[in-house]
Protein backbone atom coordinates (compact mmCIF):
# COMPACT_ATOMS: atom_id res chain seq x y z
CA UNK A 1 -13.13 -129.79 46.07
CA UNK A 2 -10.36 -128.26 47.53
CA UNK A 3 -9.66 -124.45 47.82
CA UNK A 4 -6.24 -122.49 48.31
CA UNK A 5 -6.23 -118.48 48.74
CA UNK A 6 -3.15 -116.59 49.53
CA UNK A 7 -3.02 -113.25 49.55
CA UNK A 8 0.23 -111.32 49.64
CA UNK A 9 0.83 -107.52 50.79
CA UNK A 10 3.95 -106.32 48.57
CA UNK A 11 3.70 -103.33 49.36
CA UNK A 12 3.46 -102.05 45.99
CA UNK A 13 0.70 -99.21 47.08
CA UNK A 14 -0.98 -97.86 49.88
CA UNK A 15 -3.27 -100.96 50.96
CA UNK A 16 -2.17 -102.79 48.10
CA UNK A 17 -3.55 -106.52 47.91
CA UNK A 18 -3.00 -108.99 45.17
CA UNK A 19 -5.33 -111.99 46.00
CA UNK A 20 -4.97 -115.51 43.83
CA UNK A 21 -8.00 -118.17 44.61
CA UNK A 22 -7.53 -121.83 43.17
CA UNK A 23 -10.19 -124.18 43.80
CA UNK A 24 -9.69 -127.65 42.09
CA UNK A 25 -10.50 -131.70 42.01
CA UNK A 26 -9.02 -133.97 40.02
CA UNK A 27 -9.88 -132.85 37.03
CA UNK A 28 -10.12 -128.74 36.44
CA UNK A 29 -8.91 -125.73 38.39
CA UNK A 30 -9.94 -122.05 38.59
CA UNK A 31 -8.60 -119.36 39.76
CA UNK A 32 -9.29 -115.87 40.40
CA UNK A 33 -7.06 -112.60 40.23
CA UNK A 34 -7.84 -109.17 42.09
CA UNK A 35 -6.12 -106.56 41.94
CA UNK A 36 -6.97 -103.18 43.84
CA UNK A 37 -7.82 -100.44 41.85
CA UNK A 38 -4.12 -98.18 43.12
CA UNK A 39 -2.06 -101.17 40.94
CA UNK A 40 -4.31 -101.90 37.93
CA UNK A 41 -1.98 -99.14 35.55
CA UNK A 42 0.84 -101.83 36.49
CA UNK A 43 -0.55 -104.98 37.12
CA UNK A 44 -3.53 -106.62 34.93
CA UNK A 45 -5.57 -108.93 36.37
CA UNK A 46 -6.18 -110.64 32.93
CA UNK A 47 -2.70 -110.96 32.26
CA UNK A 48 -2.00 -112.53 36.19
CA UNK A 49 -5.24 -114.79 35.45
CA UNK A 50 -3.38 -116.06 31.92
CA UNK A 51 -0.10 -116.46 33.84
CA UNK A 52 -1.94 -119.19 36.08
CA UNK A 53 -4.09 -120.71 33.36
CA UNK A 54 -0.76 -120.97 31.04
CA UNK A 55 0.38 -122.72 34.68
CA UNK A 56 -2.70 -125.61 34.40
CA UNK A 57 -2.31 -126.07 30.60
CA UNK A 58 -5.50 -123.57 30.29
CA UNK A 59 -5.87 -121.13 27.66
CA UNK A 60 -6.97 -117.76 28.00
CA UNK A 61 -8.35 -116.22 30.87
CA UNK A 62 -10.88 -113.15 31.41
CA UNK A 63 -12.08 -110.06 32.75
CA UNK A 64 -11.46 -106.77 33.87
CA UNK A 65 -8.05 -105.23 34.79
CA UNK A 66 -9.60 -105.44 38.59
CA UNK A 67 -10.83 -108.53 38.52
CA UNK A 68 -10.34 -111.85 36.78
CA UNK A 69 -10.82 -115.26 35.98
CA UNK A 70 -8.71 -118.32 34.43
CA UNK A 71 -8.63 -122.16 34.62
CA UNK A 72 -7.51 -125.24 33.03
CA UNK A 73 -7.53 -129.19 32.90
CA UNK A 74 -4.78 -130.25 35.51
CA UNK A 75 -5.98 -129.64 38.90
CA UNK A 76 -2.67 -131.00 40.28
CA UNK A 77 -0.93 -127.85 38.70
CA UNK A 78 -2.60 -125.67 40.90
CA UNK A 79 0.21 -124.31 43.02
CA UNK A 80 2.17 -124.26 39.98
CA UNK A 81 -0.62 -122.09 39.29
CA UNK A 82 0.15 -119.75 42.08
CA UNK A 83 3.32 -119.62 41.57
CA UNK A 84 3.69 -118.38 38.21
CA UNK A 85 1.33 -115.63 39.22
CA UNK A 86 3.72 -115.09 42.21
CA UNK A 87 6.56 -114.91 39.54
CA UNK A 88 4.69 -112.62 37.03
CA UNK A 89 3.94 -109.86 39.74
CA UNK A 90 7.88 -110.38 40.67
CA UNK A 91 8.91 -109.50 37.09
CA UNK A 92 7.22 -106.67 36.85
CA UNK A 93 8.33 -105.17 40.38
CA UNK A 94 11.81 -105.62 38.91
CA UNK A 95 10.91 -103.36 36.40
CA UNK A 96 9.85 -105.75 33.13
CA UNK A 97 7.31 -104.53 30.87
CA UNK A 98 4.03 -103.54 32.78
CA UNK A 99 1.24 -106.04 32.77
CA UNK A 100 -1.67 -104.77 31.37
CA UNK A 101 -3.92 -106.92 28.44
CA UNK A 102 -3.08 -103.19 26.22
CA UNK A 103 0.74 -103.73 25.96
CA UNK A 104 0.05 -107.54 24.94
């Protein structure tokens, strides 16, 4: 099994860490979204987690707005994965709708 964290400081609040975990083998990947609790009213972990299953042709994803969990069948998609998280926090730093599982 192989494992890839990155965590990113955007500097979207005071100590403000968005943290993506994808662990995969051939077969499945999961990953896991936190969010700290200063950027949950504009990001959604859910919503982040369903970006990166959408990524591994997953459906769904779940949790709190903290804290949350997603996978899906192609384990080589997982830095796809990743990235459309990347892209999702990206969009709404440029001002797109917030991300929160209520405005869904």
């Amino acid at each position: 099994m192989l494992c890839l964290e990155r965590s990113e400081n955007k500097t979207l609040g005071i100590g403000a860490i968005i943290r993506k975990l994808a662990c995969f083998d051939e077969s499945k990947t999961g990953l896991v979204v936190g969010v700290t609790d200063d950027l949950t009213r504009v990001f959604d972990a859910v919503e982040l987690a369903r970006a990166g299953a959408e990524a591994l042709g997953g459906k769904g994803g779940g949790g709190q707005p903290e804290f949350a969990q997603a996978g899906g069948p192609d384990g080589a998609k997982a830095e796809t994965a990743l990235a459309a998280i990347v892209d999702r926090i990206g969009a709404a730093q440029a001002g797109e709708p917030a991300l929160s599982a209520g405005s869904a």
